[in-house]
C-alpha atoms as a PDB file:
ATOM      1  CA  UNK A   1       0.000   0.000   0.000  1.00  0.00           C
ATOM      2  CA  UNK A   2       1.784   3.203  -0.876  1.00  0.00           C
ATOM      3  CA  UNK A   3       1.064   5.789   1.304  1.00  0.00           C
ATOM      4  CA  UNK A   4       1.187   9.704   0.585  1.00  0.00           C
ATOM      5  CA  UNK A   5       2.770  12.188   2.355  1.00  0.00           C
ATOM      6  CA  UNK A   6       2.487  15.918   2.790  1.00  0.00           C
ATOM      7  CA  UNK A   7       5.729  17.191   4.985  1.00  0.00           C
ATOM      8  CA  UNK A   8       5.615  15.550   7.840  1.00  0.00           C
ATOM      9  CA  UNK A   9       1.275  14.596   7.511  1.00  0.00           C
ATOM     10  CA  UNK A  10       1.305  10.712   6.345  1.00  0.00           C
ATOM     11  CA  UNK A  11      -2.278  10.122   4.872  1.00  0.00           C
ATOM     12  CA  UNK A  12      -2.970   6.288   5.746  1.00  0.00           C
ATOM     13  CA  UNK A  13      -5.797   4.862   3.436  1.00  0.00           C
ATOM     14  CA  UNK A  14      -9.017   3.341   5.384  1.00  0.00           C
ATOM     15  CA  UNK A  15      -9.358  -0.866   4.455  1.00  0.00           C
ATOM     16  CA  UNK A  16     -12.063  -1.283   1.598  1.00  0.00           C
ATOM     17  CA  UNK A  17     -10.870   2.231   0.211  1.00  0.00           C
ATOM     18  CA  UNK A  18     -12.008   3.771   3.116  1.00  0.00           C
ATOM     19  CA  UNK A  19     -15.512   2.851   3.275  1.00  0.00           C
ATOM     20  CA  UNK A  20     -17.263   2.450   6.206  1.00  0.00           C
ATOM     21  CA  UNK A  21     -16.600   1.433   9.298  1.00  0.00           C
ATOM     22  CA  UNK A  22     -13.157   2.395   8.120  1.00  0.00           C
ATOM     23  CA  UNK A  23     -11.788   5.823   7.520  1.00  0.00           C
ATOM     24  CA  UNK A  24      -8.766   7.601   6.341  1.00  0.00           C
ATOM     25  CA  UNK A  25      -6.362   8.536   9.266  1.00  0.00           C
ATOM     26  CA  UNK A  26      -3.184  10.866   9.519  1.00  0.00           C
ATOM     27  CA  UNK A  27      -0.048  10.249  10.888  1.00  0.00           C
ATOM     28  CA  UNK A  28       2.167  13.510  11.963  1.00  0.00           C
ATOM     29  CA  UNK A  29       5.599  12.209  12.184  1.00  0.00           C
ATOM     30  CA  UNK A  30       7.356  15.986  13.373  1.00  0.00           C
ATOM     31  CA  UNK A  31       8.391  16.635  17.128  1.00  0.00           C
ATOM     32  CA  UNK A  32       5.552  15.897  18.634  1.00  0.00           C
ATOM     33  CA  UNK A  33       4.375  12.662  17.090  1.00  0.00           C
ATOM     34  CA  UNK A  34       0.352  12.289  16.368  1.00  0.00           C
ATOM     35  CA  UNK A  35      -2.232   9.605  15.425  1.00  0.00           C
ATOM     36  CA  UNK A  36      -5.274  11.473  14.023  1.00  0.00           C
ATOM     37  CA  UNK A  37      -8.805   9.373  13.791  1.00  0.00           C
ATOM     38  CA  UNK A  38      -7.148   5.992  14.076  1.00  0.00           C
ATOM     39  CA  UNK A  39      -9.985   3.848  12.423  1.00  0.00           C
ATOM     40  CA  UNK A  40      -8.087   3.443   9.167  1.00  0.00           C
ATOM     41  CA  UNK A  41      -5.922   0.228   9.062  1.00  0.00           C
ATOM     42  CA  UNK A  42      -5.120  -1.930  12.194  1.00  0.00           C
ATOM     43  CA  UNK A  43      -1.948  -3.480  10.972  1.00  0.00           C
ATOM     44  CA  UNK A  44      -0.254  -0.182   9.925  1.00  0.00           C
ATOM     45  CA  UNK A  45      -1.721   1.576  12.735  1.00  0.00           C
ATOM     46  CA  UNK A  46      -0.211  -1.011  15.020  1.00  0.00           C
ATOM     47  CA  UNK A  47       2.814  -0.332  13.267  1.00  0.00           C
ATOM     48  CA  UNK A  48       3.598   3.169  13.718  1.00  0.00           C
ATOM     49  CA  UNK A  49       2.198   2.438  17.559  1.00  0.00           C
ATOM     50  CA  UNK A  50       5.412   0.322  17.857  1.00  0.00           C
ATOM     51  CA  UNK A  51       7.826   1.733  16.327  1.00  0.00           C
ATOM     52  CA  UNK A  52       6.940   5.709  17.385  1.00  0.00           C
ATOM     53  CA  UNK A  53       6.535   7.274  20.403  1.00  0.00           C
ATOM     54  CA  UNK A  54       3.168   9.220  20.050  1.00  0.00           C
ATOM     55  CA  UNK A  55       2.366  12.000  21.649  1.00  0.00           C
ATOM     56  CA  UNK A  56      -1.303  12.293  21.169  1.00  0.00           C
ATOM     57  CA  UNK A  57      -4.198  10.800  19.214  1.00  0.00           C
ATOM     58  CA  UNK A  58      -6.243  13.096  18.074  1.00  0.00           C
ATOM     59  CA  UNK A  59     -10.098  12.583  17.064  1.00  0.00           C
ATOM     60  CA  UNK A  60     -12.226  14.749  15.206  1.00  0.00           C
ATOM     61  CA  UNK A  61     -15.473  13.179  16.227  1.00  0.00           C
ATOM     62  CA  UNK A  62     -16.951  10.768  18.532  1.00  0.00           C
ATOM     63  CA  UNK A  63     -18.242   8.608  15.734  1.00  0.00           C
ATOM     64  CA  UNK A  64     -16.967   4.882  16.046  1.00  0.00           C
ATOM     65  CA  UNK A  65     -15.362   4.195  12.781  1.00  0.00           C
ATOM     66  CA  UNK A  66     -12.722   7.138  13.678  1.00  0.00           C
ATOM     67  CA  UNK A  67     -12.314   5.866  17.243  1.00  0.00           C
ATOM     68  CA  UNK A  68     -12.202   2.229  16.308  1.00  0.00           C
ATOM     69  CA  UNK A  69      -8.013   1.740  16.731  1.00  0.00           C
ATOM     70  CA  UNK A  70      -7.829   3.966  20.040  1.00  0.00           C
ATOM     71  CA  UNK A  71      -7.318   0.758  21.920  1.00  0.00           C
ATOM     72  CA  UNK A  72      -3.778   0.755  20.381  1.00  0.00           C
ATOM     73  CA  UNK A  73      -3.312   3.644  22.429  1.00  0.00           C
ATOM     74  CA  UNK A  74      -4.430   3.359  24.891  1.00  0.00           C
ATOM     75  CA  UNK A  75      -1.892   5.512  26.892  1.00  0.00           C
ATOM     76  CA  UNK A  76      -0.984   7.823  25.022  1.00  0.00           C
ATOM     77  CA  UNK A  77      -2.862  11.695  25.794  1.00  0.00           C
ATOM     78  CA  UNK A  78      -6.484  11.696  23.884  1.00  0.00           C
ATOM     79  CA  UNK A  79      -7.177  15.336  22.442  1.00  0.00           C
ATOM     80  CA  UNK A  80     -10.657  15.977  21.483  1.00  0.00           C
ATOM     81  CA  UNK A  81     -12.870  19.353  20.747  1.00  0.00           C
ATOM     82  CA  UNK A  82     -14.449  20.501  23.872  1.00  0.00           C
ATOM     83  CA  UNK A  83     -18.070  19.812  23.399  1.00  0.00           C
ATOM     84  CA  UNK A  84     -17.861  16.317  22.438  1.00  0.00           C
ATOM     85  CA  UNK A  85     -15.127  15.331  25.585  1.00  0.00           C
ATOM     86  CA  UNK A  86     -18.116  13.517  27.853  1.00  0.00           C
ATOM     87  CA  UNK A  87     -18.701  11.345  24.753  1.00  0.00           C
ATOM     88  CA  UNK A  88     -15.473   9.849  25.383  1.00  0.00           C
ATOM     89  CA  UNK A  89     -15.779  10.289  29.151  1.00  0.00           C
ATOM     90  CA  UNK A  90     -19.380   7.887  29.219  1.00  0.00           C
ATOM     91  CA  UNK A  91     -20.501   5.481  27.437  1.00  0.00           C
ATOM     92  CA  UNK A  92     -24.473   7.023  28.586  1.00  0.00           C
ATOM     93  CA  UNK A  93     -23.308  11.092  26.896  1.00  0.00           C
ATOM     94  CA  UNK A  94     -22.520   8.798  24.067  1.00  0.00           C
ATOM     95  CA  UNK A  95     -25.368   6.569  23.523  1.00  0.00           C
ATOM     96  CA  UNK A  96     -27.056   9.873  24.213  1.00  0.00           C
ATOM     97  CA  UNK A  97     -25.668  12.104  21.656  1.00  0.00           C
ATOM     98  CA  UNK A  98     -26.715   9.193  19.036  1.00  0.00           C
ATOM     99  CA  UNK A  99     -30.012   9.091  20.086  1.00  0.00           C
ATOM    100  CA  UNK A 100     -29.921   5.343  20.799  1.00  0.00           C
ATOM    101  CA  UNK A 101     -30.013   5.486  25.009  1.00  0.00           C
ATOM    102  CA  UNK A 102     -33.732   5.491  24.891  1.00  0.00           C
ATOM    103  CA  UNK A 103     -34.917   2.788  22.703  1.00  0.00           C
ATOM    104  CA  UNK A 104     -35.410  -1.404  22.155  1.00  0.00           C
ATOM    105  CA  UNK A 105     -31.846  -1.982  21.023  1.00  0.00           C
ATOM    106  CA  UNK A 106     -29.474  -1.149  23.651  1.00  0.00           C
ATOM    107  CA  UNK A 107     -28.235  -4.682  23.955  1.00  0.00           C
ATOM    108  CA  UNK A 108     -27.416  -4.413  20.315  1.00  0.00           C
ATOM    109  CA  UNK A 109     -25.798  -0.889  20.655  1.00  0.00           C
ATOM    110  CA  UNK A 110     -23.435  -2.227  23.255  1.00  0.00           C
ATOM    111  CA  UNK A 111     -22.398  -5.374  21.218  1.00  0.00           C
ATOM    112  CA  UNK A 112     -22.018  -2.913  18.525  1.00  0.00           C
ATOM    113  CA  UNK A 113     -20.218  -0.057  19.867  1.00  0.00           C
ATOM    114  CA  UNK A 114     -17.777  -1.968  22.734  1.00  0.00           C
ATOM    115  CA  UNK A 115     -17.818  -5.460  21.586  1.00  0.00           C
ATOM    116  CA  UNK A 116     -17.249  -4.542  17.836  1.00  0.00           C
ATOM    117  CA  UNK A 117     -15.530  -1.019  18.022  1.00  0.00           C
ATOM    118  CA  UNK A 118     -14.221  -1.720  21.426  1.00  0.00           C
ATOM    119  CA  UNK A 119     -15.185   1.756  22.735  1.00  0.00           C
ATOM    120  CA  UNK A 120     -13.884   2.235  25.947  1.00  0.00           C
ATOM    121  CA  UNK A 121     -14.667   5.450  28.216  1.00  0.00           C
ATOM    122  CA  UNK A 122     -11.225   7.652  29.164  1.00  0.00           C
ATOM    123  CA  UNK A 123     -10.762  11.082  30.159  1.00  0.00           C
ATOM    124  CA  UNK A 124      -9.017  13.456  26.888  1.00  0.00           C
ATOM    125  CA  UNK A 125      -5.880  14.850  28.263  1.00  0.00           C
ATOM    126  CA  UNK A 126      -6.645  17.506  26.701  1.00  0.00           C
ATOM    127  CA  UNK A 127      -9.898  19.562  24.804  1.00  0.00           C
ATOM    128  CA  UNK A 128      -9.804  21.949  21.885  1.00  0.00           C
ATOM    129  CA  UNK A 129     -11.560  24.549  20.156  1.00  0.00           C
ATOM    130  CA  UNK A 130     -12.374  26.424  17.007  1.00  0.00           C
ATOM    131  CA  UNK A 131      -9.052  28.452  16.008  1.00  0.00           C
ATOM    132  CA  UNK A 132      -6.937  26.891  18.086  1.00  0.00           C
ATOM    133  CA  UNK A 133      -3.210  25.883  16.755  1.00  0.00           C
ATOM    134  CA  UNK A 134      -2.046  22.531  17.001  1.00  0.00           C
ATOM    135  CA  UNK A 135       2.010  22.632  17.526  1.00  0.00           C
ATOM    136  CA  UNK A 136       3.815  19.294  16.099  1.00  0.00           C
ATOM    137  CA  UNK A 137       6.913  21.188  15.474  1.00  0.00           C
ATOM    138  CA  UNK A 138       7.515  22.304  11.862  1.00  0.00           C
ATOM    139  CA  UNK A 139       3.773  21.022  11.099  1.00  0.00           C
ATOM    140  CA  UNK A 140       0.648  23.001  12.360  1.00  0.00           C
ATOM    141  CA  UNK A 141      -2.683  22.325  12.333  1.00  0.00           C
ATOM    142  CA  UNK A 142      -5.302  25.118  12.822  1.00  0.00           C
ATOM    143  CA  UNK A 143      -8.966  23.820  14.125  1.00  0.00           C
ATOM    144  CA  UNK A 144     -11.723  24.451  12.053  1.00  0.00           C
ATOM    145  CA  UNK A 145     -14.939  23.542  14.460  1.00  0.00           C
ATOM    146  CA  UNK A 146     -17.918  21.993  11.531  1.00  0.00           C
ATOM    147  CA  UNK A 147     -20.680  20.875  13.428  1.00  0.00           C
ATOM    148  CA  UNK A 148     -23.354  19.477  11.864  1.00  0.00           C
ATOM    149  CA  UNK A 149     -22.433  15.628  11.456  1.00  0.00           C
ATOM    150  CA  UNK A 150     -21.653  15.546  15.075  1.00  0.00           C
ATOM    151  CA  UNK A 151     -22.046  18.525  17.397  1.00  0.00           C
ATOM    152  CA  UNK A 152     -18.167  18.764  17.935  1.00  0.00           C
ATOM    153  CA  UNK A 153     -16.938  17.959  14.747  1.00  0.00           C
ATOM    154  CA  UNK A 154     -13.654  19.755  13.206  1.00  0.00           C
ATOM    155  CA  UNK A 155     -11.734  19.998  10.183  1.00  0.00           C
ATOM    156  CA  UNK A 156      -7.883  20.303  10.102  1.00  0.00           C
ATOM    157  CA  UNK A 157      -5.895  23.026   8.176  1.00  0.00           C
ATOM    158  CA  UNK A 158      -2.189  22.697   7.628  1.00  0.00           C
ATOM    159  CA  UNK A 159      -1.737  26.103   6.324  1.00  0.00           C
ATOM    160  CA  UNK A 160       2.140  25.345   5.758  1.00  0.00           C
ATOM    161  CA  UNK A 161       2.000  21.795   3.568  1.00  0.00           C
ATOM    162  CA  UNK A 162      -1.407  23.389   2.107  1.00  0.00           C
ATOM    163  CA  UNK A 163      -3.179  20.524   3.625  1.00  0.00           C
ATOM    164  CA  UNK A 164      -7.261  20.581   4.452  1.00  0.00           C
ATOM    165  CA  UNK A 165      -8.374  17.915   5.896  1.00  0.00           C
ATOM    166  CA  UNK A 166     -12.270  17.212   5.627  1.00  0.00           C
ATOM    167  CA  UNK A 167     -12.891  14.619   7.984  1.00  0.00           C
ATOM    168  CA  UNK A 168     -16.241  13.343   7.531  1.00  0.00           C
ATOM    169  CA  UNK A 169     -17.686  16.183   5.285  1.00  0.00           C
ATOM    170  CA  UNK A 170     -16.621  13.477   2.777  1.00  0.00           C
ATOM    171  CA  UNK A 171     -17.631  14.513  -0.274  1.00  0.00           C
ATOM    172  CA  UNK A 172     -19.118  11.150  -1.734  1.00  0.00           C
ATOM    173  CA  UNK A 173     -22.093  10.545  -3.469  1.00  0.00           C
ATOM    174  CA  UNK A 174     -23.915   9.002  -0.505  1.00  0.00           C
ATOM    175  CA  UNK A 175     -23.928  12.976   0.275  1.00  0.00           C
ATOM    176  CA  UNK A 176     -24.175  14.214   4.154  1.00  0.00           C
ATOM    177  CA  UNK A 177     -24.945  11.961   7.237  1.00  0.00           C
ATOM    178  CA  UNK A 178     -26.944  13.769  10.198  1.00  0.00           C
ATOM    179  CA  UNK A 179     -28.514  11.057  11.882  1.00  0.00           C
ATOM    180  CA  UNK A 180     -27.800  11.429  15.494  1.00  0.00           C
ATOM    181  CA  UNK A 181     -30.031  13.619  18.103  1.00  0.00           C
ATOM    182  CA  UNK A 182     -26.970  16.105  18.006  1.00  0.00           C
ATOM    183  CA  UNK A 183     -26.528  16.455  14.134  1.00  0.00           C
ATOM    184  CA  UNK A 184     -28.022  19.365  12.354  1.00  0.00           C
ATOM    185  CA  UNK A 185     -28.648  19.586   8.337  1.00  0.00           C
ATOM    186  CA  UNK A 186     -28.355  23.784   8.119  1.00  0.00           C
ATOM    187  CA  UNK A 187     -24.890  23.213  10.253  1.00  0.00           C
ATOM    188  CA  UNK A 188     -23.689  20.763   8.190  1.00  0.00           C
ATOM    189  CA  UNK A 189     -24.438  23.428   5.033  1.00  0.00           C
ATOM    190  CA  UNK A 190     -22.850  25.770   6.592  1.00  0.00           C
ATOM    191  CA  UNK A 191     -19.769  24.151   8.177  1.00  0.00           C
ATOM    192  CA  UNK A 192     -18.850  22.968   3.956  1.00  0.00           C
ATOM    193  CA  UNK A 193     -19.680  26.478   2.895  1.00  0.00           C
ATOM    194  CA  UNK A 194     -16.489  27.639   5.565  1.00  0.00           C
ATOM    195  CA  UNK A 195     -14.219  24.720   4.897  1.00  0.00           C
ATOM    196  CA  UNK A 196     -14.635  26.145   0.324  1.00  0.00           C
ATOM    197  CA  UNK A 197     -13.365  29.435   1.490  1.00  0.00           C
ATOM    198  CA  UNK A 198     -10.197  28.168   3.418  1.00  0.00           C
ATOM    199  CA  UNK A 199      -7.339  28.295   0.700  1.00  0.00           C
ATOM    200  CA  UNK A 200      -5.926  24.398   0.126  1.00  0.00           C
ATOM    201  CA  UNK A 201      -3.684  22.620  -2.355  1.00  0.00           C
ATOM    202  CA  UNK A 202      -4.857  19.079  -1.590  1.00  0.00           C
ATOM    203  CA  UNK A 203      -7.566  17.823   0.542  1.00  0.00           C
ATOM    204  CA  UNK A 204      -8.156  14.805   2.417  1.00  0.00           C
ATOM    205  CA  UNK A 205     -11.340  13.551   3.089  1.00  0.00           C
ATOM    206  CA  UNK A 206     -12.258  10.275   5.931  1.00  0.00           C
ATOM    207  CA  UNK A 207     -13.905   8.167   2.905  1.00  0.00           C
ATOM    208  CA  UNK A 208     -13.778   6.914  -0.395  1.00  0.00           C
ATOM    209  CA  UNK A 209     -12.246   9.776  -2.157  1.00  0.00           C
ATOM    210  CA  UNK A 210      -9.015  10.058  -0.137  1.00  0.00           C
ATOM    211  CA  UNK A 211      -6.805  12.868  -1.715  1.00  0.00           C
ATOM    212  CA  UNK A 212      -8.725  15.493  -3.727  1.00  0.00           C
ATOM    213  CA  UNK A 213      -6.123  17.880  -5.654  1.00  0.00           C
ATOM    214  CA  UNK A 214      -7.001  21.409  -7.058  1.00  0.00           C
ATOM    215  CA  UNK A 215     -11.001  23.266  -6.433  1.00  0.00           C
ATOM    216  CA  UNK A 216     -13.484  20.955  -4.849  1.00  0.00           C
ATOM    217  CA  UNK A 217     -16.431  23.579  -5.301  1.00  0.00           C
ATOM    218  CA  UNK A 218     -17.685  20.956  -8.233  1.00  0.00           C
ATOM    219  CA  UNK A 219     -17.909  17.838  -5.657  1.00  0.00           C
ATOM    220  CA  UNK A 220     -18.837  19.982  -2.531  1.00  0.00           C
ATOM    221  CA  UNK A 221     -21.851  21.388  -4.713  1.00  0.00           C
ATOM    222  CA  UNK A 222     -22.704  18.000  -5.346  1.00  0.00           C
ATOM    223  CA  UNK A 223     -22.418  16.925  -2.413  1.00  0.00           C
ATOM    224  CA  UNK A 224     -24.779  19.181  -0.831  1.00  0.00           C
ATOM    225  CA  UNK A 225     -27.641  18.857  -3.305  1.00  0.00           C
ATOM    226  CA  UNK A 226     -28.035  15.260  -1.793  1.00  0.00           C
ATOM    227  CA  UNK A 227     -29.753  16.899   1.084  1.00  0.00           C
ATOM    228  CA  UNK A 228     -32.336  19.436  -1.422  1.00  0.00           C
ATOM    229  CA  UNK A 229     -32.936  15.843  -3.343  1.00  0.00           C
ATOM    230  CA  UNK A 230     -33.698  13.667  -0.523  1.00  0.00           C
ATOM    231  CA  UNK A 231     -36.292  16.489   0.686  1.00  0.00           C
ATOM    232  CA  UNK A 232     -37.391  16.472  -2.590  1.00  0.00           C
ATOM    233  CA  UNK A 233     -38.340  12.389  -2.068  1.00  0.00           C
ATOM    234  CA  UNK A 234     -39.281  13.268   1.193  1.00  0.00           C
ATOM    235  CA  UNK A 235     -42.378  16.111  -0.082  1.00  0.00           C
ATOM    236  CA  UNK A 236     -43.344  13.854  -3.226  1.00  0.00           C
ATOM    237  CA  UNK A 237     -43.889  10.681  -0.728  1.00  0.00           C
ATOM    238  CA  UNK A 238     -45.893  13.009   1.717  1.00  0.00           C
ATOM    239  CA  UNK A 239     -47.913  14.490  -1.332  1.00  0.00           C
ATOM    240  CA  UNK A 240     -49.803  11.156  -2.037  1.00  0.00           C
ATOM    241  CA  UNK A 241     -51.271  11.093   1.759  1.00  0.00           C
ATOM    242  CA  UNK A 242     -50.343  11.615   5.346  1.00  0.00           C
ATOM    243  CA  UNK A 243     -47.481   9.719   6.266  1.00  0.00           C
ATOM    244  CA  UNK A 244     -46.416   8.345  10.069  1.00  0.00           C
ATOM    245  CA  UNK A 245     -42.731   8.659  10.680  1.00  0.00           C
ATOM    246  CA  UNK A 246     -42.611   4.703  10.489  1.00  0.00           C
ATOM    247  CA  UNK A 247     -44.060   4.946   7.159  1.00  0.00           C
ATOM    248  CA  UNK A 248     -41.137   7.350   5.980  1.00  0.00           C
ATOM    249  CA  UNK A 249     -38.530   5.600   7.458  1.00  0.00           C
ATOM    250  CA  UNK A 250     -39.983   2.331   5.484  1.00  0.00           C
ATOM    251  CA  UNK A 251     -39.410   4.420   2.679  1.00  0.00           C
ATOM    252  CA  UNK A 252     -35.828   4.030   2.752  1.00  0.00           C
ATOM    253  CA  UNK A 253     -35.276   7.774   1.534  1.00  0.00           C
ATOM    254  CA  UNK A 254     -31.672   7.945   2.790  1.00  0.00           C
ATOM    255  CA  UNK A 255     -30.435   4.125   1.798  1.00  0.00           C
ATOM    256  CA  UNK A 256     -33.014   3.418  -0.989  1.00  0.00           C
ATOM    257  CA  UNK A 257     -33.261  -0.462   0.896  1.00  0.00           C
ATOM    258  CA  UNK A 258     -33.325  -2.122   4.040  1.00  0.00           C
ATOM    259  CA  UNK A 259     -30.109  -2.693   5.116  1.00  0.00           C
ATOM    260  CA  UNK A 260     -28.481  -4.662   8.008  1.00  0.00           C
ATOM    261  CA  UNK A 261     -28.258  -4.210  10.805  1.00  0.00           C
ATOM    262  CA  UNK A 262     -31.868  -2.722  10.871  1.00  0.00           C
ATOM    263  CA  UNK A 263     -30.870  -0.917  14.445  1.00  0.00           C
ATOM    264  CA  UNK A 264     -27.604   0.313  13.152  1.00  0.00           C
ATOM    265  CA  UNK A 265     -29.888   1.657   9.585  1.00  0.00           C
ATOM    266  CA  UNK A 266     -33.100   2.850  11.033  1.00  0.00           C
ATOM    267  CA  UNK A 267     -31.263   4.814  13.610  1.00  0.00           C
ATOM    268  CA  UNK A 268     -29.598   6.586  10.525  1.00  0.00           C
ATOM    269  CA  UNK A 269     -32.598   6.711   8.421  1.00  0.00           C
ATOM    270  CA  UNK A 270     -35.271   7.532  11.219  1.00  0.00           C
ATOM    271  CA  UNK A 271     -32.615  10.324  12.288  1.00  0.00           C
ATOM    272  CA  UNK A 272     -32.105  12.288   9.360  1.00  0.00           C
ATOM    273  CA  UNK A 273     -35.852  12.206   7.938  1.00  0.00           C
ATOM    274  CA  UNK A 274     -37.015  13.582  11.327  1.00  0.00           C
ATOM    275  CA  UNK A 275     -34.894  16.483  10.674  1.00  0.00           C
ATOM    276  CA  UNK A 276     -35.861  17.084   7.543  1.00  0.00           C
ATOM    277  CA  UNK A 277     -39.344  17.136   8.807  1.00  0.00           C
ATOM    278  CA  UNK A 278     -38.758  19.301  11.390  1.00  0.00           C
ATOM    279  CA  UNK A 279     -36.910  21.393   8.909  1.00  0.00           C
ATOM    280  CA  UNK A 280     -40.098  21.750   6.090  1.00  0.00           C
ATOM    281  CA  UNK A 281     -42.028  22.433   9.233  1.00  0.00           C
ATOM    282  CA  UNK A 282     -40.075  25.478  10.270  1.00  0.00           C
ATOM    283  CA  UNK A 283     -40.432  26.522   6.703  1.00  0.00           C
ATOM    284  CA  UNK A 284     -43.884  25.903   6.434  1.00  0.00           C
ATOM    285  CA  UNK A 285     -43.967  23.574   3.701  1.00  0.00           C
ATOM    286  CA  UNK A 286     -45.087  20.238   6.140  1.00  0.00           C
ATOM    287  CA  UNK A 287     -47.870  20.273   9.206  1.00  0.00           C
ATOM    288  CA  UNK A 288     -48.022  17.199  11.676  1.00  0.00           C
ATOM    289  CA  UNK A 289     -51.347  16.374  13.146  1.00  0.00           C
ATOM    290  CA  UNK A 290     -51.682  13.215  15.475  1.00  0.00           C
ATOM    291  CA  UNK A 291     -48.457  11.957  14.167  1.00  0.00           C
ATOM    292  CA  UNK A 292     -49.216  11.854  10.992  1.00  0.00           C
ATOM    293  CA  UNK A 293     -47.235  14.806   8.497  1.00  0.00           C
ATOM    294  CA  UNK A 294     -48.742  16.117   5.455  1.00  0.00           C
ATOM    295  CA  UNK A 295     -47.854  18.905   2.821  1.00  0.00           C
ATOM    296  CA  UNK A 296     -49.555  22.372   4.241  1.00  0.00           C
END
């Protein structure tokens, strides 16, 4: 596997081309050494954990697939942005900023989340915030807080190597994900619209794509409609009759077919149509009565 580097920033390629429930992670070889979403390749990953003494790992959201390889270090200092460090604190925040601490499948969210992804609750060494510099040495990472997937999630600029790296405003096909209770769709809009004006050579996104060189306006545009065309689905289904939530989610709007593990998928699905509901509510295109939703 050849791997790229930027300076000092190696970019270490997800399994399955970084498809889920693996992701693209960084590796800051400089002064200060630095693992950065370690859910990319457990073999290489164990690698560097050998070989290097790292200073921190560094995530840039809770979510599990970025988290997945912390166990490799397990004592080395955890940075994380400051509104996301109880997720990592308690397993309860956590279930709780998914929006899976209330329902029928909390057996299966535990199998899922510590017996598959082997989360483990530990207290970040240290939190960060919007702005702040990261100091490796000669490489430096600025934080760019985009909430909207998660509530805490950030990008990372290397303003030196002309680095930007996307994290999980992706840029694939499959479009934006803002399924849990803490995701929002118009933050999600607006945290790409900041990362397009932030001057980059290359960017490096946590899936599929990898390494984008030169303007990604054309894929971020792209990338965005996704959300105007699945609340286009969304207000064509509802136009035929009143629809239940159930009903929507049934729909499979977001996945186009039931997938497995239904409790991992619903979640996901159920998620993001109830905030495009919510959303065509506040515009005043949708009205719920007795549960049901209908065009106004």
């Amino acid at each position: 596997m050849e791997l790229r580097k930027f300076g000092c920033i190696t970019v270490i390629p997800g399994r399955q081309e970084s498809r889920y429930p693996y992701c693209t992670s960084l590796f800051i070889d400089d002064e200060r050494k630095a693992v950065i979403d370690p859910g990319s390749d457990e073999e290489l990953l164990r690698d560097i954990a050998s070989r290097s003494r790292i200073d921190a790992v560094i995530c840039t959201h809770y979510h599990e697939d970025h988290t997945a390889f912390n166990r490799l270090f397990d004592d080395v200092p955890l940075w994380v942005h400051e509104a996301e460090e109880m997720c990592y604190r308690f397993y309860s925040t956590l279930l709780h900023c998914y929006g899976v601490d209330d329902g029928p499948f909390t057996g299966e969210w535990r199998d899922f989340l510590v017996g598959e992804f082997h989360y483990r609750e530990r207290s970040p060494a240290r939190t960060f915030r919007d702005g702040e510099v990261l100091d490796f040495g000669r490489t430096k990472a600025r934080v760019i807080h985009t909430p909207g997937h998660t509530f805490g999630h950030c990008a990372l600029h290397f303003p030196d190597e002309g680095v930007l790296f996307l994290a999980d405003l992706d840029l694939t096909p499959f479009g934006p994900w803002y399924g849990d209770r803490v995701s929002d769709i118009d933050a999600t809009i607006a945290s790409v619209e900041r990362l397009l004006k932030i001057p980059a050579d290359v960017y490096i996104t946590s899936h599929e794509a990898g390494i984008i060189e030169g303007d990604i306006t054309g894929p971020a545009e792209r990338y965005l409609a996704v959300i105007d065309q699945r609340e286009k689905k969304l207000l064509e289904f509802l136009e035929e009759e009143p629809r239940t939530l159930d009903e929507i989610v049934n729909r499979r709007i977001i996945y186009g077919k039931e997938r497995l593990p239904l409790f991992f998928f619903d979640m996901g699905e159920r998620g993001m149509m109830a905030k495009h509901l919510v959303r065509l509510i506040r515009e005043g295109s949708v009205r719920e009565r007795d549960g049901r939703f209908s065009l106004r």
